[in-house]
Protein backbone atom coordinates (compact mmCIF):
# COMPACT_ATOMS: atom_id res chain seq x y z
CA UNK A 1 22.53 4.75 4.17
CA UNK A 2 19.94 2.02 3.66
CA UNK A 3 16.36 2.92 4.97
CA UNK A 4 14.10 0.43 7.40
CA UNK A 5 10.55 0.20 5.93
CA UNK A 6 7.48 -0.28 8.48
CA UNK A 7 5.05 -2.90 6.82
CA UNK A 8 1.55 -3.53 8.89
CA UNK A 9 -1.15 -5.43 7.55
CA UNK A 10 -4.37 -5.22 9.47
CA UNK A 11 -7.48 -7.92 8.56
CA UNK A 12 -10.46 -6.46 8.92
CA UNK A 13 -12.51 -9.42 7.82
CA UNK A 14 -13.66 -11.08 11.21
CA UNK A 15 -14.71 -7.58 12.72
CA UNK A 16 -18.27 -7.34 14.12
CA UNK A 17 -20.46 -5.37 11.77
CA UNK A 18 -21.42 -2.86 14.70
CA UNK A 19 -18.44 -0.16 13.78
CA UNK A 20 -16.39 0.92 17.19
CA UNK A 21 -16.26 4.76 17.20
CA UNK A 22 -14.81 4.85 20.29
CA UNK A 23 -11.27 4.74 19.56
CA UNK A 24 -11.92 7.48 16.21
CA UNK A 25 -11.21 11.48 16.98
CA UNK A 26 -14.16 13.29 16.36
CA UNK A 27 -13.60 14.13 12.49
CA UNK A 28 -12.72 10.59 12.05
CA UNK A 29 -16.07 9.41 12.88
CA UNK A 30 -18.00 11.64 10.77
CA UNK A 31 -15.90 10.51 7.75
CA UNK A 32 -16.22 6.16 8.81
CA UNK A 33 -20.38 7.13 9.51
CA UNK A 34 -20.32 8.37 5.41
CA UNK A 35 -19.80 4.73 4.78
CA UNK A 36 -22.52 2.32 4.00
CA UNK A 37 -21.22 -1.18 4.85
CA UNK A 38 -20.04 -1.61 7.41
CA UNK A 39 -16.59 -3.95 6.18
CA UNK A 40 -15.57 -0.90 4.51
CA UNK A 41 -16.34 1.38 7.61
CA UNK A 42 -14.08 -1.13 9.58
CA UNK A 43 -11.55 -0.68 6.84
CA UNK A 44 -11.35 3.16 6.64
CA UNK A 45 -11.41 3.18 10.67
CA UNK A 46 -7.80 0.74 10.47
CA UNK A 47 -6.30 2.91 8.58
CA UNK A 48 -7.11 6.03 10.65
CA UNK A 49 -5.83 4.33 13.48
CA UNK A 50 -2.99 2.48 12.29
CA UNK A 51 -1.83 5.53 10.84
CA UNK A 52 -1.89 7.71 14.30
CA UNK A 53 -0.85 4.95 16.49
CA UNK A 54 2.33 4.16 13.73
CA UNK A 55 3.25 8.28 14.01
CA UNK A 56 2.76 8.74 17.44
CA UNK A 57 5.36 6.02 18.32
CA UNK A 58 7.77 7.35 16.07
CA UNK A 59 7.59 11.14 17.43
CA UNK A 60 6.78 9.61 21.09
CA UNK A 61 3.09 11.31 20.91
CA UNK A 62 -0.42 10.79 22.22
CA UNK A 63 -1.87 9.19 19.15
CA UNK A 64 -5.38 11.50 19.91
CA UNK A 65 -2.42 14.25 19.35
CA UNK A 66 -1.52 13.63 15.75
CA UNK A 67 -2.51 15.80 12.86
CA UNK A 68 -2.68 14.08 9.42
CA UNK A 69 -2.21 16.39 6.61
CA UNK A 70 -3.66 15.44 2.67
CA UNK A 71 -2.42 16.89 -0.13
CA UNK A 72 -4.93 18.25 -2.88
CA UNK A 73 -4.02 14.51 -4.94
CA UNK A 74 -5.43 13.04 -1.72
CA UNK A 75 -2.02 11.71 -0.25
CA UNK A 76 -1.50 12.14 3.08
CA UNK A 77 1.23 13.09 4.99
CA UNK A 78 2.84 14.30 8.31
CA UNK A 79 4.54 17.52 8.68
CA UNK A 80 6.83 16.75 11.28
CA UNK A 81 10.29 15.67 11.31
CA UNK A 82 11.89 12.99 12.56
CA UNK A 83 15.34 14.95 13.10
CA UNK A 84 16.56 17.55 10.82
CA UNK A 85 16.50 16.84 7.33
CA UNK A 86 14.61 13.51 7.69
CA UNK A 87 10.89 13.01 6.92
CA UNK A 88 8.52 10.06 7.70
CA UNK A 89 6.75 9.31 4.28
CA UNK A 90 3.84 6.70 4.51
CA UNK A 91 0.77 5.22 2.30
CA UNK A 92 -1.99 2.93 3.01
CA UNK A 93 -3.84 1.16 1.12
CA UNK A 94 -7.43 -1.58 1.76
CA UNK A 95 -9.24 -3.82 -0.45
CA UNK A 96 -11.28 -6.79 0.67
CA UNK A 97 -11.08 -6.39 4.11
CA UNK A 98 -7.27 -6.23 4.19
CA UNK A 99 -5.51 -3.01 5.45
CA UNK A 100 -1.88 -2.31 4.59
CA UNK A 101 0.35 0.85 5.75
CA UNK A 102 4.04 0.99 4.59
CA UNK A 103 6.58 3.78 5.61
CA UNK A 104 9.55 4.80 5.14
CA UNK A 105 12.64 7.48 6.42
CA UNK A 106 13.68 9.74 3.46
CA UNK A 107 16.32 12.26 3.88
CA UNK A 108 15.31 15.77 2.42
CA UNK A 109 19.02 16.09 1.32
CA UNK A 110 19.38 12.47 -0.27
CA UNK A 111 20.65 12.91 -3.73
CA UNK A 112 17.49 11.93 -6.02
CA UNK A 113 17.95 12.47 -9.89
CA UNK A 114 14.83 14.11 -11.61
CA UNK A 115 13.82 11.21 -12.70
CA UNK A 116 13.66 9.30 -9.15
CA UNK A 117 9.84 10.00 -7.14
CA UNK A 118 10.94 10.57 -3.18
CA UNK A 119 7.87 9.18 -1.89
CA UNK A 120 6.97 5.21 -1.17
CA UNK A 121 3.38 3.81 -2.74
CA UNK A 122 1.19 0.75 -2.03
CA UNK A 123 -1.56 -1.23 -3.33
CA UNK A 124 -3.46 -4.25 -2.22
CA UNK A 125 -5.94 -6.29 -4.21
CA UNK A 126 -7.90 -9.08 -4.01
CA UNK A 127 -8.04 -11.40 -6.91
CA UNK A 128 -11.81 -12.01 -7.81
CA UNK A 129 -13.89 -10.76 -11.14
CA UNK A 130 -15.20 -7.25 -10.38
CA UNK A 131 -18.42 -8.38 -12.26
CA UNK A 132 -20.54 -10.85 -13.17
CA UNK A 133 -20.22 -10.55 -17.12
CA UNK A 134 -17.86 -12.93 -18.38
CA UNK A 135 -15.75 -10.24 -20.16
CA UNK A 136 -16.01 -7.71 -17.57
CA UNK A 137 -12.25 -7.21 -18.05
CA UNK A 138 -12.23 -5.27 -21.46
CA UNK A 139 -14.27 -2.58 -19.56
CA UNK A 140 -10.62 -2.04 -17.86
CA UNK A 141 -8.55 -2.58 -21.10
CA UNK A 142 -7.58 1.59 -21.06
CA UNK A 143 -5.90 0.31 -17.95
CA UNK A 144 -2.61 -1.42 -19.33
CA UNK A 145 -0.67 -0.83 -22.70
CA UNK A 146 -1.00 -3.33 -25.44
CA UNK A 147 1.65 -5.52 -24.67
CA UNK A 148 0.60 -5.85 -21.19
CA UNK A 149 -2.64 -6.27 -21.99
CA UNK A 150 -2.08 -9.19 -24.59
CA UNK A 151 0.04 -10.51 -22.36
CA UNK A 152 -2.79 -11.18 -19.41
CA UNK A 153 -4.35 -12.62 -22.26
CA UNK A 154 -1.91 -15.17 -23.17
CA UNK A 155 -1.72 -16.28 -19.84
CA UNK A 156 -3.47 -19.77 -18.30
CA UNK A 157 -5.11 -17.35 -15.73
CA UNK A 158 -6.03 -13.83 -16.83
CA UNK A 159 -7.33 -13.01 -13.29
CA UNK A 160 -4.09 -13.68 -11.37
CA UNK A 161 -2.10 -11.58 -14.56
CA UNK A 162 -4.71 -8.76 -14.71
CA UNK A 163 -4.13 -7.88 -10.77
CA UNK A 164 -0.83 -8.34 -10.64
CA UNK A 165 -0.06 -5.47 -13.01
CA UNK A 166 -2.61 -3.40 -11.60
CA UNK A 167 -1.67 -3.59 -7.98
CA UNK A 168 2.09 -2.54 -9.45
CA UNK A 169 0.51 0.45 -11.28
CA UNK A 170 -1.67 1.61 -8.54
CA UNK A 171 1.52 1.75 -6.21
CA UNK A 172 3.25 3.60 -8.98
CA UNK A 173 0.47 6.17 -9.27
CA UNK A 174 -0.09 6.18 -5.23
CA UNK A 175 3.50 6.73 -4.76
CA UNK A 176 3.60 10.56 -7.23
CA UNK A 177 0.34 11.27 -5.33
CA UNK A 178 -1.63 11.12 -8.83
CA UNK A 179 -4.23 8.58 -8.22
CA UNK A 180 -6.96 8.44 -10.62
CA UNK A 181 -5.46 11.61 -12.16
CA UNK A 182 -2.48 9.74 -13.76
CA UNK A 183 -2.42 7.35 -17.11
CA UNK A 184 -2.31 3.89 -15.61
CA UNK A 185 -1.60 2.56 -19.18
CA UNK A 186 1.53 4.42 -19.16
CA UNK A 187 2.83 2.86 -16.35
CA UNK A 188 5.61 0.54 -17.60
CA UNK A 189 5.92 -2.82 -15.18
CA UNK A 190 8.69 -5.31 -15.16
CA UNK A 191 8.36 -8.23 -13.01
CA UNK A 192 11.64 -10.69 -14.08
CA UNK A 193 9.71 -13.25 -11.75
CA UNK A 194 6.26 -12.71 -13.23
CA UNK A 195 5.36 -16.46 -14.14
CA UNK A 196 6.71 -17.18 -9.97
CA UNK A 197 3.74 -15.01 -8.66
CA UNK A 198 1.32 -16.16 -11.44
CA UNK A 199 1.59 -19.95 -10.50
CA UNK A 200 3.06 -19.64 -6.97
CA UNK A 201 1.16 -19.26 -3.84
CA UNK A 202 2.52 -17.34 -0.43
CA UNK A 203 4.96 -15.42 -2.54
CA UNK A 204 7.30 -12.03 -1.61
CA UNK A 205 10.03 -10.88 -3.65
CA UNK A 206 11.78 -7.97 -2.35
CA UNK A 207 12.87 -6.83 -5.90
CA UNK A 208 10.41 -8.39 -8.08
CA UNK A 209 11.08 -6.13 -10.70
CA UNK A 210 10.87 -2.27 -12.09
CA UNK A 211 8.46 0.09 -12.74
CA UNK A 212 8.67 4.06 -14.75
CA UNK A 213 6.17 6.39 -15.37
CA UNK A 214 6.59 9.88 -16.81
CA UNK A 215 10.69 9.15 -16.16
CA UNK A 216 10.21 8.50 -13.22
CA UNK A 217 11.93 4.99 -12.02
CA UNK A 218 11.00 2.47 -9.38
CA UNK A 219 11.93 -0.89 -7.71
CA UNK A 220 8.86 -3.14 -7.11
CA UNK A 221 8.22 -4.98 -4.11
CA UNK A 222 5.67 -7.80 -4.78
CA UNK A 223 3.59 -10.54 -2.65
CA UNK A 224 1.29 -12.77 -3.45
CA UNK A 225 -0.64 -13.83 -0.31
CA UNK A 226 -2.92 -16.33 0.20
CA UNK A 227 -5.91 -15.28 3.06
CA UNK A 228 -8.75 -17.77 3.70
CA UNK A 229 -8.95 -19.37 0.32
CA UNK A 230 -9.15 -15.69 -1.35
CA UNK A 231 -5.73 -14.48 -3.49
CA UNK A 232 -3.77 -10.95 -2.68
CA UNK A 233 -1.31 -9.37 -4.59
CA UNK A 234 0.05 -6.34 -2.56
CA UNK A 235 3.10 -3.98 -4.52
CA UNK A 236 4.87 -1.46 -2.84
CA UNK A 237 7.05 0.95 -5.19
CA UNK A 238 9.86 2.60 -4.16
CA UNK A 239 12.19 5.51 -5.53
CA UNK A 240 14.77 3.59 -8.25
CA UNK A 241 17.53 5.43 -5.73
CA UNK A 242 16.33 4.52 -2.46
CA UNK A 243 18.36 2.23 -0.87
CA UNK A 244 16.08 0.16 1.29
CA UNK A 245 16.09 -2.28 3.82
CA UNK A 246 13.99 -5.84 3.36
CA UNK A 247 11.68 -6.93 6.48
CA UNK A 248 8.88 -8.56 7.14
CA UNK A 249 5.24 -7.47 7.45
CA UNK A 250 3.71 -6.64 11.19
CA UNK A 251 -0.30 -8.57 10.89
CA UNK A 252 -2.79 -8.07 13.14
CA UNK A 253 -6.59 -8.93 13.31
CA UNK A 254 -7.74 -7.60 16.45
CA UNK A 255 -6.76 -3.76 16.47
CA UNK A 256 -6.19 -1.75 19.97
CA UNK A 257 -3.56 0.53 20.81
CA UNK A 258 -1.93 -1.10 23.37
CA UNK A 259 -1.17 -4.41 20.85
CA UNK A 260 -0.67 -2.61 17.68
CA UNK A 261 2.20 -0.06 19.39
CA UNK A 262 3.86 -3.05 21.29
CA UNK A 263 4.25 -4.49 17.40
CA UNK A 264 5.61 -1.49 16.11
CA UNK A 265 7.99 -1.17 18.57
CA UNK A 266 9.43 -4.58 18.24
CA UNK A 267 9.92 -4.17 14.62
CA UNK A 268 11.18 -0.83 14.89
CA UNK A 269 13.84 -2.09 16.91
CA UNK A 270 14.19 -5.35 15.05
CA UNK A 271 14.74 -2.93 11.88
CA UNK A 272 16.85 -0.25 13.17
């Protein structure tokens, strides 16, 4: 049976640099007060909330209730489970002032080879040099293998190439938990519609293309998204066997509980 997937994206960008604690549990505000701007305080605090308020609708909760686990790679998770057998797997991801959360139902008894990853990844990234040198981009060459590599270099614009393989990558790596542990260069990306998403604008494929790592397979999920002049690419990889569902993205600016549950439950039922 196919599964729905929960996409939010949250834009932090136009949030007053005074930081709202109020809606943060007490351990959540001594992690967003470690932060030193405040645009990536207001991104850390979306994703602490989106993340309750998203888990306490599904298992009909207080969101001051929920308990978020994290694994020793960093992942988190929830323990609970949403009937016998059937497990809530999510990831976030923010870069830029964009926040995205995608989840997914997974069956603990679903029959996944050992070379197919159980667990859903995401990335989001915004398209701009991360320096001010000219060829700031070999600093990140150990990044990509040498066919990817030369390929971003054959290509009219490097910048839009370069992200688009990393955001795939980074969901990859999200998705087995390994983070900056893993070997992004041994990532292998295929994107059938690559040239689409390096001259198109406002772009989603559903099944853009594959990704493997270690033998373990995945189907990519790409969009290119255009916010206030400034270029996105975000990937979400999923297991090779997971049969999935397409939808659409839930996208929100303003952020309280009230709005952001009211969302989720229209696309829950829209999905289900």
């Amino acid at each position: 049976m196919a599964s729905s997937v929960l996409k939010i994206l949250v834009d932090t960008r136009s949030w007053p640099e005074q930081v709202n604690l109020q809606l943060l549990l007490p351990e959540e505000k001594v992690k967003v007060k470690r932060y030193y701007f405040a645009k990536d305080a207001n991104m850390a605090m979306a994703s602490m909330l989106v993340k309750r308020q998203v888990l306490a609708t599904l298992f009909r909760t207080n969101p001051d209730s929920v308990q978020i686990s994290v694994a020793e790679s960093g992942r988190p998770f929830y323990l609970k489970e949403i009937s016998e057998n059937t497990v809530f797997d999510f990831n976030v991801s923010h870069y830029g002032g964009i926040v995205v959360f995608v989840g997914t139902w997974i069956s603990k008894n679903s029959p996944f080879s050992a070379h197919s990853p159980r667990n859903i990844g995401v990335d989001v990234v915004e398209c701009k040099s991360l320096s001010e040198e000219s060829n700031w981009m070999e600093d990140f060459e150990f990044v990509f293998n040498r066919e990817q590599w030369n390929l971003i270099f054959s290509c009219d614009d490097r910048l839009i190439a370069f992200f688009l393989f990393w955001s795939c990558k980074e969901a990859v790596l999200k998705s087995l938990g390994l983070g900056l542990h893993g070997n992004p260069a041994l990532v292998e990306v295929h994107i059938p519609v690559f040239q689409d998403f390096l001259y198109g604008s406002n772009l989603r494929v559903f099944r853009a293309g594959t990704a493997s790592y270690a033998n373990k397979k995945f189907q990519i999920e790409l969009q290119k998204k255009i916010i206030s002049e400034s270029v996105f690419f975000i990937a979400i990889a999923y297991s090779i066997d997971l049969e999935v569902l397409d939808s659409g993205w839930i996208e929100v600016s303003g952020l309280t509980e009230t709005l952001l549950q009211q969302k989720i439950i229209e696309k829950l039922n829209y999905i289900t």
